[in-house]
N, C-alpha and C. Protein backbone atom coordinates (compact mmCIF):
# COMPACT_ATOMS: atom_id res chain seq x y z
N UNK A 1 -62.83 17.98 21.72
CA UNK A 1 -61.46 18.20 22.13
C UNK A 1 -60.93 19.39 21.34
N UNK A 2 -60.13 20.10 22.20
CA UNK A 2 -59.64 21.69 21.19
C UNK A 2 -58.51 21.03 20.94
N UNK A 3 -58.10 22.28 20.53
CA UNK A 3 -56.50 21.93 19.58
C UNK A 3 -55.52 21.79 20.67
N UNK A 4 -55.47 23.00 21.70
CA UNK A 4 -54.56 22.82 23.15
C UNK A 4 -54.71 21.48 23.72
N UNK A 5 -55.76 21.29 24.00
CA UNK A 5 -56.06 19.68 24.75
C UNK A 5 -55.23 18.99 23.66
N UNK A 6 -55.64 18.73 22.31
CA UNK A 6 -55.00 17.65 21.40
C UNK A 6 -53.26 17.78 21.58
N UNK A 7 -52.93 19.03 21.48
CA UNK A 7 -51.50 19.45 21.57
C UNK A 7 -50.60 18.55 22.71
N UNK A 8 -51.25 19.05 23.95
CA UNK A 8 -50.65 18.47 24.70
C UNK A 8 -50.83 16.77 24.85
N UNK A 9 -51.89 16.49 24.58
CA UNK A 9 -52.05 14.75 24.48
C UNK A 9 -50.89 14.25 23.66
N UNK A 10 -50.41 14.85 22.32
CA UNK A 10 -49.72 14.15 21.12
C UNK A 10 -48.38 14.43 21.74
N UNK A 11 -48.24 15.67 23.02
CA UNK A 11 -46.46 15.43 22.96
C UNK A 11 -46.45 14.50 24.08
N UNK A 12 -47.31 14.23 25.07
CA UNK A 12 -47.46 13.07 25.91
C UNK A 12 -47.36 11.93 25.17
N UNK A 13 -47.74 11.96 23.83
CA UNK A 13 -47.43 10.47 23.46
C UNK A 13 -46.52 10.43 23.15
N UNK A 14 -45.86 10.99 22.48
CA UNK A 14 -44.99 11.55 22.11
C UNK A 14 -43.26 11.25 22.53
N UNK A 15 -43.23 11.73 23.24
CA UNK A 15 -42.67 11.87 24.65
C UNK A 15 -42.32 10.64 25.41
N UNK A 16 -43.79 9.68 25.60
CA UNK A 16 -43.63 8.52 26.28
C UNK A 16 -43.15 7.31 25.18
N UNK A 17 -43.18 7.64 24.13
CA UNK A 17 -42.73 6.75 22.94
C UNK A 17 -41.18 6.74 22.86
N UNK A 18 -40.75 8.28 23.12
CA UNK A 18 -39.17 8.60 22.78
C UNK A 18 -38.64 7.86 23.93
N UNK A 19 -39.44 7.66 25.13
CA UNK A 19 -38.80 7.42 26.53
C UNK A 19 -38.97 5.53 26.42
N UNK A 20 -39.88 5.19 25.95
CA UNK A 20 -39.79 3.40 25.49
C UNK A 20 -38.39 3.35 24.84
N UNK A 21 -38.20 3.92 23.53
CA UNK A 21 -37.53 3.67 22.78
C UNK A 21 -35.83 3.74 23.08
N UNK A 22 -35.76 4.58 24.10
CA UNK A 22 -34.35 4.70 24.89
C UNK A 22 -34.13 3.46 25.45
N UNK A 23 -35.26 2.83 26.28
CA UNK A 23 -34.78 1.93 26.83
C UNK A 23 -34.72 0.57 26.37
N UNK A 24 -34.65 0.67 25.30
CA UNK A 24 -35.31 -0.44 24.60
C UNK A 24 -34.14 -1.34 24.38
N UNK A 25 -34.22 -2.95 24.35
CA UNK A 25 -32.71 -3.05 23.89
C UNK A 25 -32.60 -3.85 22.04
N UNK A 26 -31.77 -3.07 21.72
CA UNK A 26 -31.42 -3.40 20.22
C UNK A 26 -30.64 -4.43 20.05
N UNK A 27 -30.33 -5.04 18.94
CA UNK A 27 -29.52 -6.06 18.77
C UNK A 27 -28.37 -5.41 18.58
N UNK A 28 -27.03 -5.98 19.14
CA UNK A 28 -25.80 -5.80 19.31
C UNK A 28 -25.53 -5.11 17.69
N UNK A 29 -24.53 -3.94 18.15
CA UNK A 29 -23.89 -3.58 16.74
C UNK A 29 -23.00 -4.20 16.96
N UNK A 30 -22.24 -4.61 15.26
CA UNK A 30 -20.60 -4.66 15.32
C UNK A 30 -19.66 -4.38 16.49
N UNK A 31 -19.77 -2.84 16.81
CA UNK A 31 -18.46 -2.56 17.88
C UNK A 31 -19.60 -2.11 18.87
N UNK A 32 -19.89 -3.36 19.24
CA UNK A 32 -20.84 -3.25 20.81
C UNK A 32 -20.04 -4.17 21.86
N UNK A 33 -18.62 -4.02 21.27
CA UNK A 33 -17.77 -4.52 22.55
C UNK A 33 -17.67 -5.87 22.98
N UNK A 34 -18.97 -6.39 22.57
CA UNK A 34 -19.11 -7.57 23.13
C UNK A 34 -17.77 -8.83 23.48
N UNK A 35 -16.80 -8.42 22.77
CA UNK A 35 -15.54 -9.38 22.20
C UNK A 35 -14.36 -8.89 21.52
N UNK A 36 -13.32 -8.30 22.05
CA UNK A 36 -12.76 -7.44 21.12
C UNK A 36 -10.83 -8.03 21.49
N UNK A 37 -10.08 -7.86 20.75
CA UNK A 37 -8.70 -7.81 21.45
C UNK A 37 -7.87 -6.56 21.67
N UNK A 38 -7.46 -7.24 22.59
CA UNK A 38 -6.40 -5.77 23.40
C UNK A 38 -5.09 -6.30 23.27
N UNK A 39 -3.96 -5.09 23.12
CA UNK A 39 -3.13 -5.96 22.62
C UNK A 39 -1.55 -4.86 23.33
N UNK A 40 -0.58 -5.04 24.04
CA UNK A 40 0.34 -4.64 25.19
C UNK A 40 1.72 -4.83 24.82
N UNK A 41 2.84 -4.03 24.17
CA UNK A 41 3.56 -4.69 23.68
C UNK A 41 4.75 -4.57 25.14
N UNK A 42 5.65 -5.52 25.24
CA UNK A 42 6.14 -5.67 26.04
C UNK A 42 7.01 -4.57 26.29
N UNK A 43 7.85 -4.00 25.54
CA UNK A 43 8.72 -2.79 25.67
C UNK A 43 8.20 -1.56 25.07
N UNK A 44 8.22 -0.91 25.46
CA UNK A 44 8.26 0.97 25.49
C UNK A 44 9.03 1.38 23.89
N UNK A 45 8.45 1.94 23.58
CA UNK A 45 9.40 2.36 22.07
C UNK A 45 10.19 3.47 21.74
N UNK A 46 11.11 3.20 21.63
CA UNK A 46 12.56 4.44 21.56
C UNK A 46 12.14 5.78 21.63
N UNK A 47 10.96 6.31 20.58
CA UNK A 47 10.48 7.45 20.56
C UNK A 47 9.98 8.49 22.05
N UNK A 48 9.00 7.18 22.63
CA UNK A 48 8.76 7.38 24.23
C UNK A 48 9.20 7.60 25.24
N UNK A 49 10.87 6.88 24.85
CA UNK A 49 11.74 7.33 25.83
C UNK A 49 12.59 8.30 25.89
N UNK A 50 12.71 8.39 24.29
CA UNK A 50 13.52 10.01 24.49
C UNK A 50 12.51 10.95 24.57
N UNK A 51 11.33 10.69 24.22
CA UNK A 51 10.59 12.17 24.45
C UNK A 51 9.36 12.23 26.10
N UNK A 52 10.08 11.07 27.07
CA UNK A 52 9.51 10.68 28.33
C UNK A 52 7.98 11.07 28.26
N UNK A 53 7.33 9.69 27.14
CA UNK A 53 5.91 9.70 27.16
C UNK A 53 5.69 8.83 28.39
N UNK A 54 4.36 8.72 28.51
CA UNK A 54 3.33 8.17 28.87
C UNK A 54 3.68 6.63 28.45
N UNK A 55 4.51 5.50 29.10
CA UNK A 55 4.76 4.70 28.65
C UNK A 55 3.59 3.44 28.98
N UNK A 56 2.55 3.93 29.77
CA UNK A 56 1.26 2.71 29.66
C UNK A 56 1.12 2.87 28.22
N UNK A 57 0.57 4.51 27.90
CA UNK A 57 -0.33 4.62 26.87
C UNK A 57 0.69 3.81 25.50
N UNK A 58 1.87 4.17 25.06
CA UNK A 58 2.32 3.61 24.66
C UNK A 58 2.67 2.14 24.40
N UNK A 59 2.31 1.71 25.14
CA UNK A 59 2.72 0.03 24.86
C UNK A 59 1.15 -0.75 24.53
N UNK A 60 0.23 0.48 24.01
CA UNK A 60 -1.16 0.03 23.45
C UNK A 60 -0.87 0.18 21.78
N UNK A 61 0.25 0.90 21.03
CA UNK A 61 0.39 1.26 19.71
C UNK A 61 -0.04 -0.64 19.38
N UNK A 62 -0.17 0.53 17.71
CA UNK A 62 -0.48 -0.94 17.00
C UNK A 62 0.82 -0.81 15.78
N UNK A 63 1.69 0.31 15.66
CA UNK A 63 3.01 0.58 14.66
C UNK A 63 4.40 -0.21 15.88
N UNK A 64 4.53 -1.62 15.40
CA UNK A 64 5.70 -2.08 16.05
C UNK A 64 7.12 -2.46 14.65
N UNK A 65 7.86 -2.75 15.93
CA UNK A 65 9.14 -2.96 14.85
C UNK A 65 9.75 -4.47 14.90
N UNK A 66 10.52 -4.80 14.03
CA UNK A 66 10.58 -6.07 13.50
C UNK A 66 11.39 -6.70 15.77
N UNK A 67 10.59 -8.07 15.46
CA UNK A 67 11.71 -8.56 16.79
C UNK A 67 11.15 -7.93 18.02
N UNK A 68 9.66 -7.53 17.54
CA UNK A 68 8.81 -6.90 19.00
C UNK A 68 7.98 -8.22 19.33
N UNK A 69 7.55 -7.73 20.93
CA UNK A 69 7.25 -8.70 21.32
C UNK A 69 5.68 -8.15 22.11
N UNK A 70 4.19 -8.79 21.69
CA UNK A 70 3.02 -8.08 22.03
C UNK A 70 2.24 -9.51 22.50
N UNK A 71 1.95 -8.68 23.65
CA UNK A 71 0.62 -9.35 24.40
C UNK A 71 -0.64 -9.18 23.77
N UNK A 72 -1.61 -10.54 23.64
CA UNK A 72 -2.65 -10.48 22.95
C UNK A 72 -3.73 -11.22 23.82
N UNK A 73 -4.78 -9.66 24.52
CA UNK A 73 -5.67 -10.29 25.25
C UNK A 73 -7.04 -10.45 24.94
N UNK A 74 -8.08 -11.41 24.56
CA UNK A 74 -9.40 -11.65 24.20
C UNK A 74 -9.81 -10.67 25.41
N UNK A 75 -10.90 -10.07 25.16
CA UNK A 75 -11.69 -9.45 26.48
C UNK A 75 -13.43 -9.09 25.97
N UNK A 76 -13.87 -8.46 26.50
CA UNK A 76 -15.21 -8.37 26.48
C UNK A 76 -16.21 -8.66 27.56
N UNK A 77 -17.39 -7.89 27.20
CA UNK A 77 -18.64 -8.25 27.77
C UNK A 77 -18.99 -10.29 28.09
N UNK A 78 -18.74 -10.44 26.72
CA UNK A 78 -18.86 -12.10 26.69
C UNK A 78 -18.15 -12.86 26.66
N UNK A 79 -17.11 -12.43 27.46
CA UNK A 79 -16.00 -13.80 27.79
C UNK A 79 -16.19 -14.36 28.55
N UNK A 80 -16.70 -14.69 29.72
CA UNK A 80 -17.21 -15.53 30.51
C UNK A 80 -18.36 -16.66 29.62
N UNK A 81 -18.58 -16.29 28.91
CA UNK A 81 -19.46 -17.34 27.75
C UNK A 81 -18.66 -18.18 27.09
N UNK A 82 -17.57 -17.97 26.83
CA UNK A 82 -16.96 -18.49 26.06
C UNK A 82 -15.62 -19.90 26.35
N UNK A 83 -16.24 -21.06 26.04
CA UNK A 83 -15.40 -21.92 25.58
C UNK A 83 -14.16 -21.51 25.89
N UNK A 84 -12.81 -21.69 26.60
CA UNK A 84 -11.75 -21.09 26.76
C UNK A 84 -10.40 -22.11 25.44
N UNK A 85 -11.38 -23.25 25.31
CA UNK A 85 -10.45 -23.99 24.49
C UNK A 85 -10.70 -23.86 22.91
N UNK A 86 -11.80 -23.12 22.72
CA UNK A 86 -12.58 -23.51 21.44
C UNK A 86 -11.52 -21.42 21.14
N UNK A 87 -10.83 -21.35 21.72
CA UNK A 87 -10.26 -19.90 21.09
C UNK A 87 -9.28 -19.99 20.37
N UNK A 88 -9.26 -19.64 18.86
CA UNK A 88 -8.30 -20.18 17.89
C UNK A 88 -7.69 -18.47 17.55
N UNK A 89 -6.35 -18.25 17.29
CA UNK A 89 -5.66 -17.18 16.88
C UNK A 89 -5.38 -17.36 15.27
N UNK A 90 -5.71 -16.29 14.69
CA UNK A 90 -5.02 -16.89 13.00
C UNK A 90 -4.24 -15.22 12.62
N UNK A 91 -3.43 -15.48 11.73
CA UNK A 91 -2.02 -13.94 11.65
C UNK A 91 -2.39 -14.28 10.14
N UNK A 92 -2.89 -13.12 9.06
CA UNK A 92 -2.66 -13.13 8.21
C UNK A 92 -1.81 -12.00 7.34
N UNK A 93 -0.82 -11.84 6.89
CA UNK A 93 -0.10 -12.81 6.16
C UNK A 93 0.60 -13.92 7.34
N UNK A 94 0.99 -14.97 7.51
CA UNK A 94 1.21 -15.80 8.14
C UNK A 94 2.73 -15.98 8.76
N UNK A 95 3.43 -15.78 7.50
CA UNK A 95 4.91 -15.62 7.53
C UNK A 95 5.27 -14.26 8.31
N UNK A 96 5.01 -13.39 8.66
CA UNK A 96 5.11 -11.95 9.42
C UNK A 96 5.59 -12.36 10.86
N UNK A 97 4.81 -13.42 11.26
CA UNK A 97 5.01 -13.40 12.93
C UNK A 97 4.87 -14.70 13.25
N UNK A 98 4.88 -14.47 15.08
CA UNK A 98 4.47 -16.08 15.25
C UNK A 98 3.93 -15.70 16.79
N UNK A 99 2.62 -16.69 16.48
CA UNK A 99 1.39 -16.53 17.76
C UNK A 99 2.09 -17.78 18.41
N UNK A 100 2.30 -17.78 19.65
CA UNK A 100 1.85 -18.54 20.69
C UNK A 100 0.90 -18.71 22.27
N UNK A 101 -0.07 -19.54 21.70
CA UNK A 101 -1.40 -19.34 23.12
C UNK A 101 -0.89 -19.91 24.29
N UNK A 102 -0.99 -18.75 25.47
CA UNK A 102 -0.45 -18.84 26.92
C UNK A 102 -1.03 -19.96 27.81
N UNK A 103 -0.21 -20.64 28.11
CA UNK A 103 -0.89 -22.00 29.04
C UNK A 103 -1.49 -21.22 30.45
N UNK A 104 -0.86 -19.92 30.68
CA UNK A 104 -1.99 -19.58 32.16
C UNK A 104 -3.39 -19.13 31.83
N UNK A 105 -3.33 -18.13 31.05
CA UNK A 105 -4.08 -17.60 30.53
C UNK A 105 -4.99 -17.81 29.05
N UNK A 106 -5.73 -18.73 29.32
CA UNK A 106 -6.55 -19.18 27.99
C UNK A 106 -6.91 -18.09 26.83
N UNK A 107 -6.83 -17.03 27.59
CA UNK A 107 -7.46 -15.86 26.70
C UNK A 107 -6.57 -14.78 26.05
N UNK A 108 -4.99 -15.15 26.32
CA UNK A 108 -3.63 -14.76 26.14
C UNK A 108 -3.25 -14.93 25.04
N UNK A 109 -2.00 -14.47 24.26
CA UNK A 109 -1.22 -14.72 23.30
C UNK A 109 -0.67 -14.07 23.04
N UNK A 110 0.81 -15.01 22.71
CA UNK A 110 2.20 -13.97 22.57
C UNK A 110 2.23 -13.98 21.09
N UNK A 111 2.35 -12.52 20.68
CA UNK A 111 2.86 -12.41 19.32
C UNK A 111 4.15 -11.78 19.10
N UNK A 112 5.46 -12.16 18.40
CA UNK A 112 6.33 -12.17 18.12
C UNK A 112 6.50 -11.47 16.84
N UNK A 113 7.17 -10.63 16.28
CA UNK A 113 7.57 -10.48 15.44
C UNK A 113 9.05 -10.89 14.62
N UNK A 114 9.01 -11.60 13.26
CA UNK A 114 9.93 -11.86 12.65
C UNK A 114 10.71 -10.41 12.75
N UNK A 115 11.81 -11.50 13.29
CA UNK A 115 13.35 -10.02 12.85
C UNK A 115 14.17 -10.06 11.27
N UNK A 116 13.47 -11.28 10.67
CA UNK A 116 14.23 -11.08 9.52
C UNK A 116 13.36 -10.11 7.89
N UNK A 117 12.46 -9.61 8.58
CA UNK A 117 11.57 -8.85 7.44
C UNK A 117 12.10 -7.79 6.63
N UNK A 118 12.39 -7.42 5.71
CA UNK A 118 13.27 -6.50 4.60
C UNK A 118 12.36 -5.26 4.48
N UNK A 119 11.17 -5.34 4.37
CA UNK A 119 9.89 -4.32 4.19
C UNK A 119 9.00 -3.98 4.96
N UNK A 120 8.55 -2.94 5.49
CA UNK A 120 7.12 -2.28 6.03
C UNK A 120 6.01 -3.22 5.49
N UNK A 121 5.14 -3.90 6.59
CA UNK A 121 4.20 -4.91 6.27
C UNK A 121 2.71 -4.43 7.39
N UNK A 122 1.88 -4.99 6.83
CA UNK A 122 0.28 -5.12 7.52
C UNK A 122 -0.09 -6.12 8.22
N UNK A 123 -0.44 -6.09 9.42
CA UNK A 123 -0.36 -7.49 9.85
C UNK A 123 -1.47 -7.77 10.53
N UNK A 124 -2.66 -8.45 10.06
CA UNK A 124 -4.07 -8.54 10.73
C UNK A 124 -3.96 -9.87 11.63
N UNK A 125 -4.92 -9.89 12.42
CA UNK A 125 -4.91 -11.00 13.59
C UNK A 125 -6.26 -11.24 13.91
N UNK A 126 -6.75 -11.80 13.79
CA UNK A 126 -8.02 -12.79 13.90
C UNK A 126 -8.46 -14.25 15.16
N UNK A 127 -9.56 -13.68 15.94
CA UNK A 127 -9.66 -14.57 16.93
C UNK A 127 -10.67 -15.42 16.57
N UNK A 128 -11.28 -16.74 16.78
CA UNK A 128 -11.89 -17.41 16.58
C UNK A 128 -12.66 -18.00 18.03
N UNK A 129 -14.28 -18.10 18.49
CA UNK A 129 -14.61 -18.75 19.65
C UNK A 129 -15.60 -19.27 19.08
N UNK A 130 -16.28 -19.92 20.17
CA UNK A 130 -17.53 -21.09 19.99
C UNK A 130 -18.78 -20.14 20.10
N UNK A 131 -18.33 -19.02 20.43
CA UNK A 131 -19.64 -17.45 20.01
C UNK A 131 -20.14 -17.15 18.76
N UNK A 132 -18.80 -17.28 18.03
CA UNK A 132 -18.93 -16.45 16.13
C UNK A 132 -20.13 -16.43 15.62
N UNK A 133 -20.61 -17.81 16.20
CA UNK A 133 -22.29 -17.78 15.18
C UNK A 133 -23.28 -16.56 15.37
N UNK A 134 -23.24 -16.41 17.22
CA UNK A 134 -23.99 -15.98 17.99
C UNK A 134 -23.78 -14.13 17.33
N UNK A 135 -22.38 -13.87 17.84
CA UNK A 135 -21.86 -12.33 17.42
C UNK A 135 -21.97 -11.52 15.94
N UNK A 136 -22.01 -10.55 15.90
CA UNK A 136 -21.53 -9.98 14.87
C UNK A 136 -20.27 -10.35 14.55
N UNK A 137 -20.00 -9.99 13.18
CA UNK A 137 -18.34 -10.34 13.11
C UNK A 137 -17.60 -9.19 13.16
N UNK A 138 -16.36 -9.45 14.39
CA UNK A 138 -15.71 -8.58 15.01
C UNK A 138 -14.59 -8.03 13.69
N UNK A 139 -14.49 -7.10 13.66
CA UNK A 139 -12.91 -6.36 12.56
C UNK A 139 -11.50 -7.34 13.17
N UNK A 140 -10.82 -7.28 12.51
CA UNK A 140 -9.16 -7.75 12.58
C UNK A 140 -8.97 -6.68 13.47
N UNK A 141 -7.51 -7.15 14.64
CA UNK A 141 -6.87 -5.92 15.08
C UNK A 141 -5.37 -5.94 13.80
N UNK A 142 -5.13 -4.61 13.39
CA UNK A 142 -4.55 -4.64 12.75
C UNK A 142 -3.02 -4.03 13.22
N UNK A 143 -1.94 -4.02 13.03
CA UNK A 143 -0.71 -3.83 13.59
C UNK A 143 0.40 -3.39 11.85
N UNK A 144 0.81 -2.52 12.11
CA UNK A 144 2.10 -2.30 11.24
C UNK A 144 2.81 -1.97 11.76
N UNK A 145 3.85 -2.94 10.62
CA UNK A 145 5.25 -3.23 11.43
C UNK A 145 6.58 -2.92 10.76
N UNK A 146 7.08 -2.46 10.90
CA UNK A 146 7.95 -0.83 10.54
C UNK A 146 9.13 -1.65 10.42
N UNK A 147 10.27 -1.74 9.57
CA UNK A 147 11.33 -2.24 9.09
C UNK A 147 12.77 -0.92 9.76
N UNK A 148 13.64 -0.88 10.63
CA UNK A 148 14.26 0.19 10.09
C UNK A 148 14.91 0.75 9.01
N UNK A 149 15.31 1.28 8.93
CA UNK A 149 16.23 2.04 7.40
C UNK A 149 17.79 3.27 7.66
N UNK A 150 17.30 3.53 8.66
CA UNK A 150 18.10 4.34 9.23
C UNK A 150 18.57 4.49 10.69
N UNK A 151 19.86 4.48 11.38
CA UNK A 151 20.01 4.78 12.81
C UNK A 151 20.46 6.56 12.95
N UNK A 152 19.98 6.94 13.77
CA UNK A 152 20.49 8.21 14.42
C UNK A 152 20.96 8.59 16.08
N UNK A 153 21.80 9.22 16.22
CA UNK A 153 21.92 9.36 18.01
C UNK A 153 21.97 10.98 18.04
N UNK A 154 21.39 10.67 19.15
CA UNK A 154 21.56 12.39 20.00
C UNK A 154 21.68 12.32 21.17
N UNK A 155 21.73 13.16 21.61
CA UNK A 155 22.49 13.57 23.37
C UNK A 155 21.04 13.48 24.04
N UNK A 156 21.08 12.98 25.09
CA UNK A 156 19.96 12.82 25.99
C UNK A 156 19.43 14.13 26.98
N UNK A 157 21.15 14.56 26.81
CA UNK A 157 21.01 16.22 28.16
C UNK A 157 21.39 15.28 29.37
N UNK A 158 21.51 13.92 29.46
CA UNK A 158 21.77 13.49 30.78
C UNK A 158 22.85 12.48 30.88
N UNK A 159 23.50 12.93 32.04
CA UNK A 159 25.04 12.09 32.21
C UNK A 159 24.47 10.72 32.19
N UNK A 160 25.18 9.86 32.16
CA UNK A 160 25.68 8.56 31.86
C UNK A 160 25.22 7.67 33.73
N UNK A 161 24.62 7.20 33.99
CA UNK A 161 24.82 6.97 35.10
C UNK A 161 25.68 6.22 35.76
N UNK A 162 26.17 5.38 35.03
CA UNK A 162 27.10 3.87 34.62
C UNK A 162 29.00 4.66 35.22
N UNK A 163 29.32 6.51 35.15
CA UNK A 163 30.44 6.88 35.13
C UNK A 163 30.10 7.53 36.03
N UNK A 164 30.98 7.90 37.14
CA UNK A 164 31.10 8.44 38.48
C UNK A 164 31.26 9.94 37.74
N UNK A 165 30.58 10.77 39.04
CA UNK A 165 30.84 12.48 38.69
C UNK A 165 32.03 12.73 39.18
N UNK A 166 33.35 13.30 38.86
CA UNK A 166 34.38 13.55 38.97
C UNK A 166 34.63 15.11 39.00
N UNK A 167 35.35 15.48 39.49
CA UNK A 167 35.66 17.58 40.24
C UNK A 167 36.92 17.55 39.85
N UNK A 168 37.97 16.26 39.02
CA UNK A 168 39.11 16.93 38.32
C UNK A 168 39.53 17.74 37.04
N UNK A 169 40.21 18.49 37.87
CA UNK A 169 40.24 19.39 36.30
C UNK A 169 40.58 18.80 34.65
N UNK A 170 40.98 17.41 35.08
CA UNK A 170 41.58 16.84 33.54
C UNK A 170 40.72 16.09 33.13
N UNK A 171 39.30 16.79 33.91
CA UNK A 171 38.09 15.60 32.53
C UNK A 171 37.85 16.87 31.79
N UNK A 172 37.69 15.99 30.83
CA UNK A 172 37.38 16.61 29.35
C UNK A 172 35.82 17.11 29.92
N UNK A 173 34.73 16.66 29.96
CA UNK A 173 33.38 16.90 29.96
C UNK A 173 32.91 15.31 30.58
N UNK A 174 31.77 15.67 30.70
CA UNK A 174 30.50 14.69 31.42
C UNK A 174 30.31 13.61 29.63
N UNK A 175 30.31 12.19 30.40
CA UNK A 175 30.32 10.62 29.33
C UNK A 175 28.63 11.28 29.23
N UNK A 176 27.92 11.29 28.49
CA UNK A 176 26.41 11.64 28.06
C UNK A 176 25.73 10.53 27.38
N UNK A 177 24.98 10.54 27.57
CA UNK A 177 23.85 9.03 27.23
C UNK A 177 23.59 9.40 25.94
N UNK A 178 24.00 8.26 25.17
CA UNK A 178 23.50 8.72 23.75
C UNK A 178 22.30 7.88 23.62
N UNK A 179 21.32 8.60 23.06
CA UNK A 179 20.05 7.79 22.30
C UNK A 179 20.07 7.54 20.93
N UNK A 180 19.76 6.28 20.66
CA UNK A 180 20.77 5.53 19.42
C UNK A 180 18.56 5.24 18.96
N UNK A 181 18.18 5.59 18.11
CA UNK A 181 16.82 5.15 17.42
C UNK A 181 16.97 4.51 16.39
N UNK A 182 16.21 3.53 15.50
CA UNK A 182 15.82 2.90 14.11
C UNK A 182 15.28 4.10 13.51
N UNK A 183 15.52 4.18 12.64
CA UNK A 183 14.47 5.06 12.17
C UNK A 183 13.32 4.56 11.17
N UNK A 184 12.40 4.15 10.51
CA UNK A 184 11.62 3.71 9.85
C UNK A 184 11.64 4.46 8.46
């Protein structure tokens, strides 16, 4: 056998080794999806609306403010595996909020935020199923939750819709929407 013949034999193996190995299946990483939470907060956040974001993308943040109110959905590859009763929610620090699991939706949960919080806090959330043994262990979704400190208003640029447009000369100017924010 010459060296050309050998050459080409070794990237044929070569080659057909790299092409096994693609298809090969590995054991699940960590963030292989398998089980993860998603999490929807019910209202749009002041910032979004005065600066007319993208209010889907927005109501995915994980920076909420005290007295918010977030949807908490189990999802994944392996939810159909899973026990729908054996799904336990745990909030640590504990005192921060309050979980309640949705009677339609087994795989649901409302999280609430305390309105009486004085400080900027961390707030991890932890799901529990009859999988855990089986899975890697999934990360906390984590959420911070912003205290205000300050209010500010500014002019929106847009009339008031609530006050009729009027053509007499003895209005002062157009009633203007003020945007009133928390500030953090």
């Amino acid at each position: 056998m010459n060296s050309t013949t050998f050459s080409i034999s070794f990237s044929g193996l070569l080659l057909y080794a790299l092409i096994l190995l693609t298809h090969a299946e590995d054991i699940p990483a960590t963030d292989d999806r398998s089980l993860y939470i998603e999490s929807e907060t019910k209202a749009v956040s002041p910032q979004c609306l005065m600066d007319k974001g993208d209010q889907d993308e927005d109501k995915k943040r994980t920076e909420v403010g005290i007295g918010e109110v977030v949807i908490l959905t189990l999802n994944g590859k392996r939810l159909k595996e899973i026990d729908m009763d054996s799904i336990e929610w745990s909030l640590e620090p504990e005192k921060v909020a309050t979980i309640e699991e949705s009677d339609q939706e087994k795989n649901q949960a409302t999280l609430t935020i305390n309105k009486d919080l004085t400080q900027n806090t961390t707030l991890k959330i932890r799901v529990k199923t009859n999988l855990d043994e089986e899975l890697p262990e999934r990360p906390p979704s984590i959420f911070t939750i912003l205290v205000p400190s300050d209010i500010t208003a500014e002019h929106s640029g847009e009339r008031d819709k609530e006050h009729p447009k009027t053509r007499k000369k003895t209005d002062r100017g157009l009633p203007p929407s003020l945007l009133s924010p928390f500030c953090p």
